[in-house]
C-alpha atoms as a PDB file:
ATOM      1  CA  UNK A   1      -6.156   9.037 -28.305  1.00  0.00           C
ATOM      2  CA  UNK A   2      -4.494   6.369 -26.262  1.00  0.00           C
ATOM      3  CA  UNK A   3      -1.293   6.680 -24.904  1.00  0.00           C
ATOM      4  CA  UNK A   4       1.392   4.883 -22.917  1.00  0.00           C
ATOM      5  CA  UNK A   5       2.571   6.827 -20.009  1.00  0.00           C
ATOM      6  CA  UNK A   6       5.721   5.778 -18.275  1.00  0.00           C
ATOM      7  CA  UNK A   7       6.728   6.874 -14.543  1.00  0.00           C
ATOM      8  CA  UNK A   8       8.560   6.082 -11.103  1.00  0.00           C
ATOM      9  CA  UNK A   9       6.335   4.341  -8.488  1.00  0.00           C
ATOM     10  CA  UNK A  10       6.572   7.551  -6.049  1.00  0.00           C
ATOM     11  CA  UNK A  11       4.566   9.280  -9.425  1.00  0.00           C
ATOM     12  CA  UNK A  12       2.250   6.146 -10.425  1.00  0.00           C
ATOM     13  CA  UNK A  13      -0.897   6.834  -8.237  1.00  0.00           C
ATOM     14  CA  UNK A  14      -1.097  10.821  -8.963  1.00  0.00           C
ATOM     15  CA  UNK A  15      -0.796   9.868 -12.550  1.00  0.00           C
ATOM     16  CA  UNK A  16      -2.885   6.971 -12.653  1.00  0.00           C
ATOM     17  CA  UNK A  17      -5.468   9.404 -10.936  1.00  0.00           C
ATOM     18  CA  UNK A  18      -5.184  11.941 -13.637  1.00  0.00           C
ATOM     19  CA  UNK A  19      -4.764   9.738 -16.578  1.00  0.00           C
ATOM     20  CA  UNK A  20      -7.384   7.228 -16.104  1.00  0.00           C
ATOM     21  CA  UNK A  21      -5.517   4.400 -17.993  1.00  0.00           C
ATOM     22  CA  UNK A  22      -7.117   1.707 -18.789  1.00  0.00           C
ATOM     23  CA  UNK A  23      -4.200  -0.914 -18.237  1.00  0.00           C
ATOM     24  CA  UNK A  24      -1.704  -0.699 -15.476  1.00  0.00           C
ATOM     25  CA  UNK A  25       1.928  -2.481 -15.384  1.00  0.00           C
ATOM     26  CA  UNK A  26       4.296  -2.619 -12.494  1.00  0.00           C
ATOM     27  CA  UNK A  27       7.711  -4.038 -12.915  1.00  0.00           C
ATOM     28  CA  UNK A  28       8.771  -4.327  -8.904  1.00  0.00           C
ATOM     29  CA  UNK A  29       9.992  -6.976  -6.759  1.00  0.00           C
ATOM     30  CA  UNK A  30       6.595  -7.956  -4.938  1.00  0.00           C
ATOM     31  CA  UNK A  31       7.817  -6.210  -2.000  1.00  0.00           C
ATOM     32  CA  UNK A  32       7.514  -2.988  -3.477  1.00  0.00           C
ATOM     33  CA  UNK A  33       3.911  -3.488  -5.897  1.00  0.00           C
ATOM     34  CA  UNK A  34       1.571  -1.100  -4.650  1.00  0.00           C
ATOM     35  CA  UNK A  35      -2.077  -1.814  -4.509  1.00  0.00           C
ATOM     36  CA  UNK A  36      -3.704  -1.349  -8.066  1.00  0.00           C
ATOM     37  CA  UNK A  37      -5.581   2.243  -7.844  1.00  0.00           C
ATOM     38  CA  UNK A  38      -9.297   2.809  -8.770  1.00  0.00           C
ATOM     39  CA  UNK A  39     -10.637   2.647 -10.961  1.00  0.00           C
ATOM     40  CA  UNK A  40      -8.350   0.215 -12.218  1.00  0.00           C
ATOM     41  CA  UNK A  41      -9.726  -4.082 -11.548  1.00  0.00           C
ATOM     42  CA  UNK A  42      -6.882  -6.280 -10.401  1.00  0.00           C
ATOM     43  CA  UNK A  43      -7.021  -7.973 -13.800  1.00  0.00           C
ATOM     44  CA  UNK A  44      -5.985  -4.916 -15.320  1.00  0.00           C
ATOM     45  CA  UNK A  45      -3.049  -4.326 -13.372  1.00  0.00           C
ATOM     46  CA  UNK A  46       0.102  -6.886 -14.436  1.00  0.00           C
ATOM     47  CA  UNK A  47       2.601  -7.415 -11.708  1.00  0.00           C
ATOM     48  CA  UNK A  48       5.732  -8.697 -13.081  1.00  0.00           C
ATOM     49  CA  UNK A  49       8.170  -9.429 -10.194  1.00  0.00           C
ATOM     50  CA  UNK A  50      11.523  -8.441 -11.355  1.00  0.00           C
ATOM     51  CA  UNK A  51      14.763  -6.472 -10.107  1.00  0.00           C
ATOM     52  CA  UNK A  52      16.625  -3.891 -12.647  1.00  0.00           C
ATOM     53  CA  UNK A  53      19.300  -5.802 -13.244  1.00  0.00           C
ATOM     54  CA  UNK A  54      20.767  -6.633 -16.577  1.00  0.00           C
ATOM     55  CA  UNK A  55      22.095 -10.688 -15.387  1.00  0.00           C
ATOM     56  CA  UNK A  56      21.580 -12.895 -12.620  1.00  0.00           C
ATOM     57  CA  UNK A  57      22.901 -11.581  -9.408  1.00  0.00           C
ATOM     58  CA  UNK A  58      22.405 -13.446  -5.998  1.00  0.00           C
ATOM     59  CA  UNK A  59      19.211 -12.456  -3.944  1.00  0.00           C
ATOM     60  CA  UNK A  60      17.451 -10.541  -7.243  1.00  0.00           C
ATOM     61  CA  UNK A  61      14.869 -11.510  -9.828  1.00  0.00           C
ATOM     62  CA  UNK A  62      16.490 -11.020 -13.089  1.00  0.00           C
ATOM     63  CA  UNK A  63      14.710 -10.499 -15.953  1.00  0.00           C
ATOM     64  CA  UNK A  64      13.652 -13.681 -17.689  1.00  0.00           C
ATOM     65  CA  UNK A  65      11.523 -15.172 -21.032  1.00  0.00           C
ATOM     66  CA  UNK A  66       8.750 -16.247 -18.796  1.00  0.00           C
ATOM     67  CA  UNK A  67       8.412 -12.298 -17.527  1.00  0.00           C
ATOM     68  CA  UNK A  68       8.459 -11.343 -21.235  1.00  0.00           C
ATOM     69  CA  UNK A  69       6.093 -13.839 -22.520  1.00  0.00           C
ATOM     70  CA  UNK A  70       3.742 -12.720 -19.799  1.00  0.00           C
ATOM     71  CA  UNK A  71       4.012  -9.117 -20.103  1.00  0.00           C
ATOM     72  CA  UNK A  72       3.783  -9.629 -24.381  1.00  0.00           C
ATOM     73  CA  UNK A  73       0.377 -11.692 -23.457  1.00  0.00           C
ATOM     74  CA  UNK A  74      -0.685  -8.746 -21.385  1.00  0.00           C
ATOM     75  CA  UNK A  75      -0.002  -6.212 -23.972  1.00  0.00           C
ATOM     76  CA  UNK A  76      -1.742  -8.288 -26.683  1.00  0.00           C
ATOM     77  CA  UNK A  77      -4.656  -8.752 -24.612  1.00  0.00           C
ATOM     78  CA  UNK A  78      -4.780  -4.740 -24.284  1.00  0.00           C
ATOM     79  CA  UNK A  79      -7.146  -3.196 -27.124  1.00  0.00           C
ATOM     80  CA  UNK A  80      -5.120  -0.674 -28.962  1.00  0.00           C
ATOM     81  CA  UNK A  81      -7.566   2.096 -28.288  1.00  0.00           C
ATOM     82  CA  UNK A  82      -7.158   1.697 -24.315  1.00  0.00           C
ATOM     83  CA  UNK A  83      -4.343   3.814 -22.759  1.00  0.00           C
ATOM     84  CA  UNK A  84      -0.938   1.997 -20.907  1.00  0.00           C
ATOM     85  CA  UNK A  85       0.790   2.835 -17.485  1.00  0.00           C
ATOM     86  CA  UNK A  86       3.944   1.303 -16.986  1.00  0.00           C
ATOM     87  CA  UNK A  87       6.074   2.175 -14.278  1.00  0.00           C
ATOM     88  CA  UNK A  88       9.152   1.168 -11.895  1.00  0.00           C
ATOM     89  CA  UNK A  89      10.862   2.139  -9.120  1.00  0.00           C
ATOM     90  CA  UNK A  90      12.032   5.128 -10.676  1.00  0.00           C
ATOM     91  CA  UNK A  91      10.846   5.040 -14.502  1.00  0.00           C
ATOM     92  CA  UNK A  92      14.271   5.066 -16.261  1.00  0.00           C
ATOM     93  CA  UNK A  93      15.242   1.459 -16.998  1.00  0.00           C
ATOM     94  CA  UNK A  94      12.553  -1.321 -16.516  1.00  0.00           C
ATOM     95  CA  UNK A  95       9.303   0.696 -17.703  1.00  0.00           C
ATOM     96  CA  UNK A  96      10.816   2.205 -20.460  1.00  0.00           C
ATOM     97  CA  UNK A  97      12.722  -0.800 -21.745  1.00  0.00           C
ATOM     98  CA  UNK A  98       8.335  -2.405 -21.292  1.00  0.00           C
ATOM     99  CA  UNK A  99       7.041   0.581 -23.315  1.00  0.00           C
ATOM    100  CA  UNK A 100       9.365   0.581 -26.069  1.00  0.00           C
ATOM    101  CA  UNK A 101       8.414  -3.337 -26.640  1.00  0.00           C
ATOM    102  CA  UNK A 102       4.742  -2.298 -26.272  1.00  0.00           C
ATOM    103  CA  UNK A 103       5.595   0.197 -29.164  1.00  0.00           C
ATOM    104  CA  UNK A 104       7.436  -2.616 -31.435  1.00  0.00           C
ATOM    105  CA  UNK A 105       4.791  -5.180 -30.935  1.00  0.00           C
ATOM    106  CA  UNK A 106       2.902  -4.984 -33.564  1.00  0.00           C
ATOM    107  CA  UNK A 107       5.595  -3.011 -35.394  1.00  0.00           C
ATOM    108  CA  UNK A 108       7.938  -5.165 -36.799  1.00  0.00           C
ATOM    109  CA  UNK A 109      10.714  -3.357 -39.278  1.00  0.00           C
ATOM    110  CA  UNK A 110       9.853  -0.256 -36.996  1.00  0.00           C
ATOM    111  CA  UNK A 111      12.263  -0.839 -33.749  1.00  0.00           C
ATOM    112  CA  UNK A 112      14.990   2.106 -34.912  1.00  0.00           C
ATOM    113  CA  UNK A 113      11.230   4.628 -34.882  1.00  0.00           C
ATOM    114  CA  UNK A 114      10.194   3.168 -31.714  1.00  0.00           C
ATOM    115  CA  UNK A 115      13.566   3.654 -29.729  1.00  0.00           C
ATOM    116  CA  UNK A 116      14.139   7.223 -30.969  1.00  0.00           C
ATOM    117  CA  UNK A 117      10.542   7.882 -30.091  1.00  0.00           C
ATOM    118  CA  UNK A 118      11.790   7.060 -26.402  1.00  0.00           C
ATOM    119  CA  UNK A 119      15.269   8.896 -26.645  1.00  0.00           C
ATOM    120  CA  UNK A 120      13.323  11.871 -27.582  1.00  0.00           C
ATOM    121  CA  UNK A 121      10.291  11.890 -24.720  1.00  0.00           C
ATOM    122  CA  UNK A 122      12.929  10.455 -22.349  1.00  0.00           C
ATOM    123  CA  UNK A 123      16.455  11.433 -22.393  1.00  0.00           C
ATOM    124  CA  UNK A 124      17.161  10.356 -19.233  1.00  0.00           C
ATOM    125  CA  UNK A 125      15.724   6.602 -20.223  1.00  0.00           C
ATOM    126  CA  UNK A 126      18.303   3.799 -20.127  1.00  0.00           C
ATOM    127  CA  UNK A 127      15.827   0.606 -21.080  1.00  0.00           C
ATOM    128  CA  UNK A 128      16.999  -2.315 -19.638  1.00  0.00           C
ATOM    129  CA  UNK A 129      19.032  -4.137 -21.812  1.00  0.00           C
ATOM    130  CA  UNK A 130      17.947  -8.080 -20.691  1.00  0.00           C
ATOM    131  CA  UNK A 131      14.120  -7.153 -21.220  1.00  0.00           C
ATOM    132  CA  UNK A 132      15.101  -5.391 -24.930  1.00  0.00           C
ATOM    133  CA  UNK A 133      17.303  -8.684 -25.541  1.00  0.00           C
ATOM    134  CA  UNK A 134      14.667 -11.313 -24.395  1.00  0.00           C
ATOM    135  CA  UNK A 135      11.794  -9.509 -26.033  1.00  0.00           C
ATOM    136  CA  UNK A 136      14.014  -9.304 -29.467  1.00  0.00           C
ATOM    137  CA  UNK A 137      14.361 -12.683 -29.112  1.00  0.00           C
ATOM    138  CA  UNK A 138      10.390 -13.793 -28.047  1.00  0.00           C
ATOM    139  CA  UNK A 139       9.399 -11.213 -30.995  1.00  0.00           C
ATOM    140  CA  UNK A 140      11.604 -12.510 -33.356  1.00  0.00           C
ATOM    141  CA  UNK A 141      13.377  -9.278 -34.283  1.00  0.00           C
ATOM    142  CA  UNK A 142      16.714 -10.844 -35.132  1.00  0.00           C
ATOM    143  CA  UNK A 143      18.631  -8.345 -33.259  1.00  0.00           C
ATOM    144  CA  UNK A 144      16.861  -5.400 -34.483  1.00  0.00           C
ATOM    145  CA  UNK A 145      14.835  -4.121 -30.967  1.00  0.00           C
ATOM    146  CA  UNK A 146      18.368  -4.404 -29.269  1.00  0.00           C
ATOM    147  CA  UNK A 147      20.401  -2.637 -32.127  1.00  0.00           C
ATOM    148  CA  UNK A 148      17.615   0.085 -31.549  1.00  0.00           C
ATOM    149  CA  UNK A 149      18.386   0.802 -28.157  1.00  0.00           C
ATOM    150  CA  UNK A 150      22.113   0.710 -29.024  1.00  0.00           C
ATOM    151  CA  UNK A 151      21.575   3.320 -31.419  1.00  0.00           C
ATOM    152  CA  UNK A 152      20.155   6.053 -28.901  1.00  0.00           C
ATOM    153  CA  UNK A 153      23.189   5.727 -27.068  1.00  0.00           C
ATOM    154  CA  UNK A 154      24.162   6.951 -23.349  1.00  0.00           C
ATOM    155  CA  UNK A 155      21.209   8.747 -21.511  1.00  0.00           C
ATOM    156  CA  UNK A 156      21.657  12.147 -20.168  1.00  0.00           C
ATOM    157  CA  UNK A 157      22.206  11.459 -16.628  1.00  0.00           C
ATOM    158  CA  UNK A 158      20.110  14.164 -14.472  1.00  0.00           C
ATOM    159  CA  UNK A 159      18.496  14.185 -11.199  1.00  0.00           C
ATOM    160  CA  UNK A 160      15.667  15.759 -14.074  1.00  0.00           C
ATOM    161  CA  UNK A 161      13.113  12.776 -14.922  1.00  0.00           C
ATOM    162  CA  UNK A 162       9.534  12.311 -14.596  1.00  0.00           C
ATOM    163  CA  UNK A 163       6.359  10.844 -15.690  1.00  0.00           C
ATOM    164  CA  UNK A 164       6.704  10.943 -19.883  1.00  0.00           C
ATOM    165  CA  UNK A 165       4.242   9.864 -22.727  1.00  0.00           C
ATOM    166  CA  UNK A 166       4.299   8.267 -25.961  1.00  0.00           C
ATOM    167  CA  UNK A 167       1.745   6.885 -28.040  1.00  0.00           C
ATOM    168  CA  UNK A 168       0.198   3.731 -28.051  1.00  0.00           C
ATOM    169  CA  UNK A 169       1.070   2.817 -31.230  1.00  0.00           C
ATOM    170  CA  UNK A 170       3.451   3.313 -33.809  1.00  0.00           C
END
């Protein structure tokens, strides 16, 4: 069964390793994208070059539509059967915030599923809220995807987080 793992970039290459995905996703400024593990091709790996920040600050990559639209073209190029790793810098804001719109993708009407999905494999998870609120708006949701995350409220903030799963689809 195919799955969507989500993890920090000090847990990406173990888990890669173990996992096998078939798709990898890495949402770092370039400085920090690490060389896309075997047995993984470089077309298989999507570097989007972003900072977690939720607006433009001075010296970062925000988040912006042309990142979405080019992760959404990634993840609708990725057979459904073949399993995701996403990951950040620490797997709490930007990777979760990319698998929760991998989950709604093809599941419109199912954003308030999708983000309690994530709540409950990731308490810690605090998706971050420009990626949710561009990809609502390049998906068309109308404001549901970033009413979702709203819902799930707060995070529990612990030093406690890890490599988590969900599954590929809804």
């Amino acid at each position: 069964m195919a799955r969507i793992c989500v993890c920090g970039l000090d847990d990406m290459s173990g888990v890669a390793e173990r996992m096998r995905p078939g798709r990898l996703i890495s949402l770092l400024p370039a400085d920090y994208q690490p060389s896309t593990p075997p047995p993984l091709e470089p077309p298989d790996h999507l570097r989007v070059l972003i900072d977690d920040i939720d607006e433009p600050r001075e010296g970062f990559t925000a988040p912006a539509s042309e990142h979405v639209e080019e992760l959404l073209e990634f993840l609708r190029s990725s057979p459904p059967d073949v399993s995701l790793l996403i990951h950040c810098h620490a797997g709490v804001s930007r990777s979760p915030a990319a698998a929760l719109i991998a989950l709604v993708l093809d599941a419109p009407g199912r954003e308030q599923e999708a983000a309690l999905l994530l709540r409950k494999a990731a308490p810690f998870a605090y998706p971050n809220r420009l990626l949710v609120r561009l990809a609502d708006r390049a998906l068309d949701r109308g404001g549901a995807l970033v009413a979702a995350v709203e819902s799930i409220g707060e995070p529990e903030w612990t030093d406690d987080w890890g490599p988590f799963f969900l599954p590929r689809t809804l």
